[in-house]
Protein backbone atom coordinates (compact mmCIF):
# COMPACT_ATOMS: atom_id res chain seq x y z
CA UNK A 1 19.91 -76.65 5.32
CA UNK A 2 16.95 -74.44 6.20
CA UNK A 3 15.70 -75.45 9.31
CA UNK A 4 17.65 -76.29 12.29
CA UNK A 5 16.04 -77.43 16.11
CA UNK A 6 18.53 -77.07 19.11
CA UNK A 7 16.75 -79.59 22.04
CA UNK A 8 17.98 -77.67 25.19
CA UNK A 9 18.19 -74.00 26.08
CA UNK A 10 21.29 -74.64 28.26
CA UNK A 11 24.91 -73.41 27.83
CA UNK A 12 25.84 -75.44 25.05
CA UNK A 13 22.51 -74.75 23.21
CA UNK A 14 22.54 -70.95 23.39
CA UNK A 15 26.15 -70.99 21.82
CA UNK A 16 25.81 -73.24 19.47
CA UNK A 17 22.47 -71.28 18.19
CA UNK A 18 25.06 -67.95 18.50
CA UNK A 19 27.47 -70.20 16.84
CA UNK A 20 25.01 -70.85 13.61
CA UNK A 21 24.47 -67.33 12.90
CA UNK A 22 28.03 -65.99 13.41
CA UNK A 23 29.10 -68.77 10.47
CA UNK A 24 26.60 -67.24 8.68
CA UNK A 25 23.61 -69.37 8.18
CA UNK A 26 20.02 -67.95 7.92
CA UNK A 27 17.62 -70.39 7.71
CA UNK A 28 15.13 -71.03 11.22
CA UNK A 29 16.56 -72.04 14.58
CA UNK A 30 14.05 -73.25 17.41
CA UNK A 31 15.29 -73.15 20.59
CA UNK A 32 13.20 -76.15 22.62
CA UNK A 33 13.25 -76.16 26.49
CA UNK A 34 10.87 -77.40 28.89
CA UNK A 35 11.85 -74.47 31.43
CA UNK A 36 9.83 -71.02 31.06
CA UNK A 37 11.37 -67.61 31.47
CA UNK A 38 15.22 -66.67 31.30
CA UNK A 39 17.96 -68.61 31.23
CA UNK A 40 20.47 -68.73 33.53
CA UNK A 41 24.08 -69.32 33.84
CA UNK A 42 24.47 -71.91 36.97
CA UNK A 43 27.61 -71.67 38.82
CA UNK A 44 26.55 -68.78 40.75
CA UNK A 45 23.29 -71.02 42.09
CA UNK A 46 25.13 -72.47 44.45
CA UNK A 47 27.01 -69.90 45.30
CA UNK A 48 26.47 -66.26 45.43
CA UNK A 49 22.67 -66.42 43.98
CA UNK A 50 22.18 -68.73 47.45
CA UNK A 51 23.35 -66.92 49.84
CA UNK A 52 21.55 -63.79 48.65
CA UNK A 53 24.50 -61.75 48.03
CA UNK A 54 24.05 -62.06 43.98
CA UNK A 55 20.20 -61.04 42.79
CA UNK A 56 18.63 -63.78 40.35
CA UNK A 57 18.40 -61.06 37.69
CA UNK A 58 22.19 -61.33 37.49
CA UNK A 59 22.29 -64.79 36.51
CA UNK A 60 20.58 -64.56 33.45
CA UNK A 61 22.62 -65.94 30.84
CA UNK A 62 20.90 -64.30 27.79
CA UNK A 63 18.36 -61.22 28.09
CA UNK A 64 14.44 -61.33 26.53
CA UNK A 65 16.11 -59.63 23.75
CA UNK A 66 18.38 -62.35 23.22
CA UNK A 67 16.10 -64.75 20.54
CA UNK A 68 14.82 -61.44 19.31
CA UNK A 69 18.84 -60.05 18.17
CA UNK A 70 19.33 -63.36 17.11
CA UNK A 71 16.23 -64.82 14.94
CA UNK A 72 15.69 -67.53 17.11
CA UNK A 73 12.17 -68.87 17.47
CA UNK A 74 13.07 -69.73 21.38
CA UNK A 75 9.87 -72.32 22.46
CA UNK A 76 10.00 -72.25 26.41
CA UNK A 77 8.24 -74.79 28.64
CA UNK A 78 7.61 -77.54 25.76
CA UNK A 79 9.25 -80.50 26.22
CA UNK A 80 10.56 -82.42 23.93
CA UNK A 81 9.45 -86.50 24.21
CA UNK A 82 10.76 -88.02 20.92
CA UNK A 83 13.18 -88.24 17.90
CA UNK A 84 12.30 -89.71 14.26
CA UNK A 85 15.51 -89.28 12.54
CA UNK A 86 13.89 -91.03 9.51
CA UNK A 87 11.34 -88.15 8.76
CA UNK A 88 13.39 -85.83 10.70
CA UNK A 89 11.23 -84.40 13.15
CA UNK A 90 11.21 -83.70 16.93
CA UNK A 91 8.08 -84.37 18.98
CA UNK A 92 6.71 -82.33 21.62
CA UNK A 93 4.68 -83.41 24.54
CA UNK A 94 1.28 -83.23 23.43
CA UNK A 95 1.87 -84.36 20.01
CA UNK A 96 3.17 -81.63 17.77
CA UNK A 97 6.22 -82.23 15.79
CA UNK A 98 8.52 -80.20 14.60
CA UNK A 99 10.57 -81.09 11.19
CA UNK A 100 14.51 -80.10 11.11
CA UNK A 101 16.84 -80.58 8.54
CA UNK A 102 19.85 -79.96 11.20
CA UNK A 103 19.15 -80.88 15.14
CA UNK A 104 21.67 -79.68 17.93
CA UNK A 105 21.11 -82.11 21.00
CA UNK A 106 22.02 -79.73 24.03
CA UNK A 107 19.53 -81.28 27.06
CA UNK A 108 22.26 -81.60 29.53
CA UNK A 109 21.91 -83.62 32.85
CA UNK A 110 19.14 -84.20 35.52
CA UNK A 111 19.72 -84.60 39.53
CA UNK A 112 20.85 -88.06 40.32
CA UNK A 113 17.38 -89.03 42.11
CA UNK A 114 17.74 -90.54 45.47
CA UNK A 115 16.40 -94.28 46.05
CA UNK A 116 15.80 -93.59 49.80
CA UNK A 117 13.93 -90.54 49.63
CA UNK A 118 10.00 -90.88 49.55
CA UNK A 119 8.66 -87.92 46.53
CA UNK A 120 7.54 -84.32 47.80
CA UNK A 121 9.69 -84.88 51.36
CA UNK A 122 9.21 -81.27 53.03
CA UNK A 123 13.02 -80.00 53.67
CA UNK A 124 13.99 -81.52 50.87
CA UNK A 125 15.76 -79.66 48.07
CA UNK A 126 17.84 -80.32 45.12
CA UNK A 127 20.24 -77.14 43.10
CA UNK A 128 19.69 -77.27 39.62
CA UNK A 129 17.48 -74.42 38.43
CA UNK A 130 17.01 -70.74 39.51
CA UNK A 131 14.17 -71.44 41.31
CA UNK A 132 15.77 -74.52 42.75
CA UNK A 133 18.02 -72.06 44.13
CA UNK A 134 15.30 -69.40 45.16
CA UNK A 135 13.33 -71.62 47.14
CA UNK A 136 16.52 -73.21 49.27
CA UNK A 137 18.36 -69.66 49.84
CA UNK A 138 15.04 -68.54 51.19
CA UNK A 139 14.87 -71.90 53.45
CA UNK A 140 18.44 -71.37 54.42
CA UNK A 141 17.85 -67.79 56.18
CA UNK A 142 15.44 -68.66 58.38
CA UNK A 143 16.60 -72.42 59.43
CA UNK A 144 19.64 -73.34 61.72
CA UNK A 145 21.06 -76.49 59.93
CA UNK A 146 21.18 -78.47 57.25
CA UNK A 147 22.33 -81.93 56.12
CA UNK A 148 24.13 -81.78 52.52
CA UNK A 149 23.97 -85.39 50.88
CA UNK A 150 26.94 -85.93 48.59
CA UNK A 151 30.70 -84.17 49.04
CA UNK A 152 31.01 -83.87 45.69
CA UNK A 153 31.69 -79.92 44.29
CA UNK A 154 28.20 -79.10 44.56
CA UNK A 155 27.27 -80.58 47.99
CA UNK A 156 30.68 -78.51 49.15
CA UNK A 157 29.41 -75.50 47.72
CA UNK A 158 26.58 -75.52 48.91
CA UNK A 159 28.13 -76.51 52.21
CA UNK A 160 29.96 -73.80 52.18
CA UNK A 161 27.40 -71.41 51.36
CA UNK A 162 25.02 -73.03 54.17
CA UNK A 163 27.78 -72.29 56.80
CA UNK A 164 28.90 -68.91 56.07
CA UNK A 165 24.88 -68.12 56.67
CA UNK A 166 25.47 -69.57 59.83
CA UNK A 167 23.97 -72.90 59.82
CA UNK A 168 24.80 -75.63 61.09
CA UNK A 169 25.83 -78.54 58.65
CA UNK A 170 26.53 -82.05 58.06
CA UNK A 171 28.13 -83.35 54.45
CA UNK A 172 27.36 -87.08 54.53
CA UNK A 173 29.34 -88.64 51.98
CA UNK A 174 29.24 -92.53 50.51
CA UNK A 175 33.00 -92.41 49.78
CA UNK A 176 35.48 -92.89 51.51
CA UNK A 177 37.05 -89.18 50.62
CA UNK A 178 35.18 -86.13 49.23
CA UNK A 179 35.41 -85.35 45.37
CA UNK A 180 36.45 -88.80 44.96
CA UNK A 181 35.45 -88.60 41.40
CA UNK A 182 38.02 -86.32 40.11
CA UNK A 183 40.31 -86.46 43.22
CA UNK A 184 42.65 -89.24 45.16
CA UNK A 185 41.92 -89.40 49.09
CA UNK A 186 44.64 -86.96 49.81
CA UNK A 187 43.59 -84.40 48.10
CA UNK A 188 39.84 -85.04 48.99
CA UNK A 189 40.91 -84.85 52.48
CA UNK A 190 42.59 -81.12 52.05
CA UNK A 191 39.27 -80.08 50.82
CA UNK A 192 37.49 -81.95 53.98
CA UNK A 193 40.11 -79.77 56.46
CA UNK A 194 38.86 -76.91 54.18
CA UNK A 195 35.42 -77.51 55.35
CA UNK A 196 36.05 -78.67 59.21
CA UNK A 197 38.23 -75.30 59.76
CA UNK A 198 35.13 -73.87 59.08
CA UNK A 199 32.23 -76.04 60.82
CA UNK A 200 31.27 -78.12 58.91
CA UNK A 201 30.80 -82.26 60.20
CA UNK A 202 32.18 -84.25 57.52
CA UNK A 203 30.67 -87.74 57.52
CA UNK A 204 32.87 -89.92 54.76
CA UNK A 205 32.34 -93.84 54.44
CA UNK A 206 28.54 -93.15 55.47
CA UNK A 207 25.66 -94.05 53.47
CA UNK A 208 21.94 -92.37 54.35
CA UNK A 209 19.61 -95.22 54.34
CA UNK A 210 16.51 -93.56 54.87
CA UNK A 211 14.69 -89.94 56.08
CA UNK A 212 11.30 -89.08 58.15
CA UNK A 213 9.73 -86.42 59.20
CA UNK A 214 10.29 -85.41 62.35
CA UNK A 215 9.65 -82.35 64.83
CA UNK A 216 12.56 -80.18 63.73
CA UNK A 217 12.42 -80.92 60.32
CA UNK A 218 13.49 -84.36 59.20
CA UNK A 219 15.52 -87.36 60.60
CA UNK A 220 18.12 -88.23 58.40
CA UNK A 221 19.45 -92.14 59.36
CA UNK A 222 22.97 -93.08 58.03
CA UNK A 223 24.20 -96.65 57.53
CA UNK A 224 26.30 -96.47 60.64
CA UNK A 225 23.30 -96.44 63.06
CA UNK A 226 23.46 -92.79 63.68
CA UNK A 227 20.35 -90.02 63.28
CA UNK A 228 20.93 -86.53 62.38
CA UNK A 229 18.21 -84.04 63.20
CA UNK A 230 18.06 -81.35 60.74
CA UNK A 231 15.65 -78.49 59.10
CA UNK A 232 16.86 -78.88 55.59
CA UNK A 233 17.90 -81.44 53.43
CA UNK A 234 20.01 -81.10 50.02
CA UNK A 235 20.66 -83.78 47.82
CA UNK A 236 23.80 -83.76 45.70
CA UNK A 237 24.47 -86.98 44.71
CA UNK A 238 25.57 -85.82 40.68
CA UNK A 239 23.74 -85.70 37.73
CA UNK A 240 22.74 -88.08 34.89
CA UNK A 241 22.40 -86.83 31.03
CA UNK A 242 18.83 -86.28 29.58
CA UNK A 243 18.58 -88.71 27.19
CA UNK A 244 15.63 -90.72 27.24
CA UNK A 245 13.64 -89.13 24.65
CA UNK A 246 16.27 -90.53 22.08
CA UNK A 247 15.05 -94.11 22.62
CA UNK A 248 14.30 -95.74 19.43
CA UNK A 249 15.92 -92.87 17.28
CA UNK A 250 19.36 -94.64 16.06
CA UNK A 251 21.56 -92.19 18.40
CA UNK A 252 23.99 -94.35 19.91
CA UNK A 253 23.73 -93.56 23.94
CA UNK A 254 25.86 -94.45 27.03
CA UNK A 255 25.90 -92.39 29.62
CA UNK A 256 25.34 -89.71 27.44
CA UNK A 257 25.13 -89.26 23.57
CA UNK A 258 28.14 -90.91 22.24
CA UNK A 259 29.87 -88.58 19.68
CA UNK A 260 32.21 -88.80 16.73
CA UNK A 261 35.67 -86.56 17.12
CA UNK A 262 33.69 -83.63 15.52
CA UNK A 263 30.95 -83.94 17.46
CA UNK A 264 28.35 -85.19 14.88
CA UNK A 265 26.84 -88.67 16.64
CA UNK A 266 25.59 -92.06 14.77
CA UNK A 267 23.14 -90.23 12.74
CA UNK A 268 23.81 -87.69 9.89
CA UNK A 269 22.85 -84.14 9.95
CA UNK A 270 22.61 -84.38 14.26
CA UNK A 271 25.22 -82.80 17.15
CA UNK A 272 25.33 -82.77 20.15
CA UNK A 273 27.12 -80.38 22.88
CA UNK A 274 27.83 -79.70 26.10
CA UNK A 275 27.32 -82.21 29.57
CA UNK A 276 25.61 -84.82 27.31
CA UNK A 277 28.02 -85.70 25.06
CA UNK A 278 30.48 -88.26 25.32
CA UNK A 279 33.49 -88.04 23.25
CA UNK A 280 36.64 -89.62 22.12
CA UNK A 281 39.32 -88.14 24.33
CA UNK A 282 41.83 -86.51 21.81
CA UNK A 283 44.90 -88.63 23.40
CA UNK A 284 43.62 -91.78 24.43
CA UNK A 285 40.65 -92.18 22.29
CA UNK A 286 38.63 -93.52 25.04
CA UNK A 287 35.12 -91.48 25.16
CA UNK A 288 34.82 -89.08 27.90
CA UNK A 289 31.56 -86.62 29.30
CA UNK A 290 32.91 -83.25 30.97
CA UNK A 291 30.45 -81.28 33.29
CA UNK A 292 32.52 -78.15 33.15
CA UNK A 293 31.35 -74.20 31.81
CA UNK A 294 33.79 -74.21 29.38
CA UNK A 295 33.50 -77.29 28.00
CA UNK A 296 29.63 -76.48 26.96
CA UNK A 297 30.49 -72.96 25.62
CA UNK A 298 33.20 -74.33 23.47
CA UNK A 299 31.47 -77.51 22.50
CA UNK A 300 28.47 -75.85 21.08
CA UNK A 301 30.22 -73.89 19.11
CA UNK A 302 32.00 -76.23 17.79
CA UNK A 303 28.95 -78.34 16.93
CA UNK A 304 27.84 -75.59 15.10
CA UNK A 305 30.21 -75.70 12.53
CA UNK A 306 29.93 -79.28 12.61
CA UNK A 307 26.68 -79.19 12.04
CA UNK A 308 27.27 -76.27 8.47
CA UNK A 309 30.11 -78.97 7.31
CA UNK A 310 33.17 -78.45 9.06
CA UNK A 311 34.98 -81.86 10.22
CA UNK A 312 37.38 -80.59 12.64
CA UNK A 313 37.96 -83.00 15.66
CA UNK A 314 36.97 -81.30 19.20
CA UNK A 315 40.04 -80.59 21.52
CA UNK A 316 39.97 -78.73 24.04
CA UNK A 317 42.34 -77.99 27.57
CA UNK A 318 39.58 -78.28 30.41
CA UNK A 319 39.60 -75.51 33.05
CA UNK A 320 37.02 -75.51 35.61
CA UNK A 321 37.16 -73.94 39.20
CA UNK A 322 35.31 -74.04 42.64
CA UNK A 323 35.06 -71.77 45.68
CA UNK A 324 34.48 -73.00 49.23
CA UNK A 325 34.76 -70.70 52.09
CA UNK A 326 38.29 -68.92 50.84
CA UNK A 327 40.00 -71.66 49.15
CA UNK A 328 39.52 -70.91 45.36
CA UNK A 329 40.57 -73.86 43.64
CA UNK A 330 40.96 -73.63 39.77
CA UNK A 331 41.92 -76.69 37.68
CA UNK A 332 43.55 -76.65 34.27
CA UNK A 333 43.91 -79.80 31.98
CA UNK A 334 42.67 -83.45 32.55
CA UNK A 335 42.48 -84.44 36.14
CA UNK A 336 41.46 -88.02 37.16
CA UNK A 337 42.10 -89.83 40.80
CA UNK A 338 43.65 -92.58 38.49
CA UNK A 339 46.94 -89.94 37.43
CA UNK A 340 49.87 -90.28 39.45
CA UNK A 341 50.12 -86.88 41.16
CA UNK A 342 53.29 -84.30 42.24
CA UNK A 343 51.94 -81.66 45.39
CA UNK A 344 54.55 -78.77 44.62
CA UNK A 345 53.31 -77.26 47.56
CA UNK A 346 50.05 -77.59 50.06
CA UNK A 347 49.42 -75.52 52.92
CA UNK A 348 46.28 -74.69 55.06
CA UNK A 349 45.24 -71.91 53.34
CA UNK A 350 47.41 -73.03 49.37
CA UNK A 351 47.55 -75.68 47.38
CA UNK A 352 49.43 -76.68 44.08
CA UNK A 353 49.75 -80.14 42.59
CA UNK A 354 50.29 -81.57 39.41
CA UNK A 355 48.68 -84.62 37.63
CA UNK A 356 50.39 -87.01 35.23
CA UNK A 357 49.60 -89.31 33.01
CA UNK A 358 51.24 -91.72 30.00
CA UNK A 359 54.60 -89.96 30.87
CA UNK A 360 52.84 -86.32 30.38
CA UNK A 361 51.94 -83.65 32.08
CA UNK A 362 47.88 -83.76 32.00
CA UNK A 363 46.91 -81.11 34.69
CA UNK A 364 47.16 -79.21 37.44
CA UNK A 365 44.85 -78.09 40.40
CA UNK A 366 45.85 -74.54 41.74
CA UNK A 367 44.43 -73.29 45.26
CA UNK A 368 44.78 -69.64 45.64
CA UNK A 369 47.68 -69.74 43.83
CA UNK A 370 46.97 -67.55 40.51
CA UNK A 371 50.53 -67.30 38.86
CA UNK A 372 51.06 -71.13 39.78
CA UNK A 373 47.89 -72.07 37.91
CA UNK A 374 49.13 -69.56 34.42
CA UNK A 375 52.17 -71.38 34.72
CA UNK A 376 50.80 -74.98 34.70
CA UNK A 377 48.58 -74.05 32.01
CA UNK A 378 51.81 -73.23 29.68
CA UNK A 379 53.33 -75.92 30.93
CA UNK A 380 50.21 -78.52 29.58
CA UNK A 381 50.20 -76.41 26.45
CA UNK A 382 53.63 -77.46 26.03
CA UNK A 383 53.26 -80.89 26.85
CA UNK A 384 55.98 -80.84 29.43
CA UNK A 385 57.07 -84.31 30.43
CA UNK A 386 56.04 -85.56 33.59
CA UNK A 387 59.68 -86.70 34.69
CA UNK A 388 60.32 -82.81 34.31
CA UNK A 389 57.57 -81.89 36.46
CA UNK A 390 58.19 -84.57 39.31
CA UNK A 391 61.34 -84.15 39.57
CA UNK A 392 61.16 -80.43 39.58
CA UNK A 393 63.04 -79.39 36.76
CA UNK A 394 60.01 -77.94 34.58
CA UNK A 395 60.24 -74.11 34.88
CA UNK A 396 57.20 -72.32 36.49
CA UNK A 397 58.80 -68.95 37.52
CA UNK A 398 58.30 -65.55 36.47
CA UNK A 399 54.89 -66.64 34.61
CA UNK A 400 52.31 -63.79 34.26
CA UNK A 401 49.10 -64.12 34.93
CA UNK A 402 46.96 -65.17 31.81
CA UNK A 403 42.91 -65.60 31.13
CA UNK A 404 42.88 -69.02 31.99
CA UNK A 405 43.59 -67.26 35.81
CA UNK A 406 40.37 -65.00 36.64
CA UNK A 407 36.68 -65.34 36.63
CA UNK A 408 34.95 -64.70 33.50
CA UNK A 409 31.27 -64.19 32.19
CA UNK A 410 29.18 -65.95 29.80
CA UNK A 411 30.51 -64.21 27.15
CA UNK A 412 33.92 -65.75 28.08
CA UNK A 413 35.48 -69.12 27.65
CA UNK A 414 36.30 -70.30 30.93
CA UNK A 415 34.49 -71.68 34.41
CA UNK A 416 32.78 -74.47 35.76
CA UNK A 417 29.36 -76.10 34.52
CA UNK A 418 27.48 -76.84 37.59
């Protein structure tokens, strides 16, 4: 193999091209990505890089030196609008092609568009690149309130963000509790206390059914007859993997690529990493997508040395975390609002619970509670039973505090994919 392409200068696509050198090979790698200029790691966009408090400069993944060290021919703001997998090329917008003998499919996910919002709406702002974030932190200071669509972990964040500048806000969720993709109602309602302690209006069960311009910004109207007058508008409704430019090329897709064990997908000599893959879960088998940090640091690694031959299944113990206002939630393991859950303890400002699954321990959501969340982490490594856990005889004392418990860098395995 002499030539490899990696679509995607995210996450997943910077370590897997790391990946490829580190095991050695030394034929080309181009780096595609419709973005120009740095990249950057994304947690902290909706976080400390929006309030201000962390500079933009700090949340550049890789330095200009980066392709340079690493002898990658890095190809910034071409996108890529095509795949022939017979003559094994890539084609750009505009026409050109590029041949590979070995392609890494790392695009990741877009911003869940809204139906109900009319294109180029002043106030209206989505968090998904740094200048995403540049242009709505700079909004933020000088407005007094804003109306987050979507309670999901990065409608919170920015929620919480929004408030601690001291703006007023509104999170209008569709559900009937908040993170009700990874969380039952209970739990989604701790997080909604979280927010109301603090401020913020938490709308669940509400749709927003349309938006105008009005004299203070916008008029936001929700399904239950109300109007909200606001300044600023963010739209987090999730994301949805970048895919389309694999119509017609023999990759199976479905909600994302759809991936072998090992990463490889329906078409020889092509991986795929990070938030656009979909994967056979290593217990159940059933194909899963993870939108986490670690997951795309690990994953394109691994597809790496999928990619120079190795045929090692994926596995991997999720961790992912989330700050809002001072709860600092970490999560360890596979977490689902389908898993029968154990709350070991939950206070205002704490929370611990466990999540179970096929008679197992699967994972575990910490809240301020470092030593709790080392010790759950041992516990899934273990694969405690879940009788043990729920009726409190698994042993969680006297656990020190392990990796899997602080914040780490890009250059770390750990974190949150936003």
């Amino acid at each position: 193999m002499d030539k490899v392409v990696i679509v995607g200068a995210s996450l997943a696509g910077v370590h897997a091209a790391e990946a490829l050198r580190e095991h050695g090979y030394s034929g080309s790698i181009t780096l595609v990505d419709q973005h120009v200029g740095p990249v950057h790691d994304r947690p902290p966009l909706s976080k400390g890089a929006l309030s201000g408090k962390t500079p933009l400069s700090a949340c550049v993944l890789r330095p200009e030196s980066w392709a340079k060290e690493f002898a990658i021919d890095y190809l910034g703001g071409r996108s890529v609008v095509g795949l022939d997998t017979d003559s094994r090329f890539v084609t750009l917008e505009g026409g050109s092609r590029l041949p590979f003998d070995g392609l890494v499919i790392a695009t990741g996910l877009r911003p869940r568009p809204a139906p109900w919002l009319p294109a180029g709406t002043p106030g209206l702002h989505l968090v998904r690149t740094d200048d995403d974030a540049q242009r709505l932190g700079d909004e933020m200071r000088s407005a007094s309130s804003v109306v987050v669509v979507g309670g999901g972990f990065l409608g919170l964040e920015v929620a919480s963000t929004a408030r601690s500048l001291g703006l007023d806000v509104t999170v209008v969720e569709y559900e009937s509790s908040l993170l009700s993709r990874v969380l039952p109602p209970e739990l989604g309602e701790w997080f909604a206390n979280v927010h109301r302690r603090n401020g913020v209006a938490v709308r669940t069960d509400t749709a927003v059914i349309g938006v105008q311009e009005s004299q203070p910004g916008l008029t936001v109207r929700l399904s239950d007859g109300d109007e909200i007058e606001t300044e600023l508008l963010v739209v987090a409704l999730g994301a949805e993997p970048v895919t389309e430019w694999l119509t017609g090329s023999g990759i199976e897709i479905d909600d994302g690529v759809v991936c072998n064990a090992d990463l490889s997908t329906s078409v020889g000599g092509v991986v795929a990493a990070g938030d656009v893959v979909r994967w056979p879960h290593p217990e159940t088998g059933k194909c899963v997508r993870l939108e986490h940090w670690t997951n795309a640091v690990e994953q394109g690694r691994h597809a790496a040395g999928t990619l120079l031959g190795a045929n090692e299944p994926f596995r991997c113990v999720p961790y992912f975390w989330t700050d809002q206002f001072d709860a600092r939630a970490r999560f360890v393991g596979w977490v689902s609002p389908t898993h029968e859950i154990f709350v070991k303890s939950s206070h205002e400002d704490s929370l611990v619970v466990a999540f179970g699954d096929r008679d197992e321990l699967q994972g575990a959501l910490c809240v301020n509670e470092p030593k709790e969340l080392a010790a759950m982490r041992r516990l899934i490594d273990q694969g405690t039973a879940w009788s043990e856990v729920a009726d409190g005889d698994a042993k969680t004392d006297n656990v020190p505090t392990t990796d899997a418990t602080r914040t780490v860098t890009p250059n770390e395995v750990g974190g949150m994919d936003e």
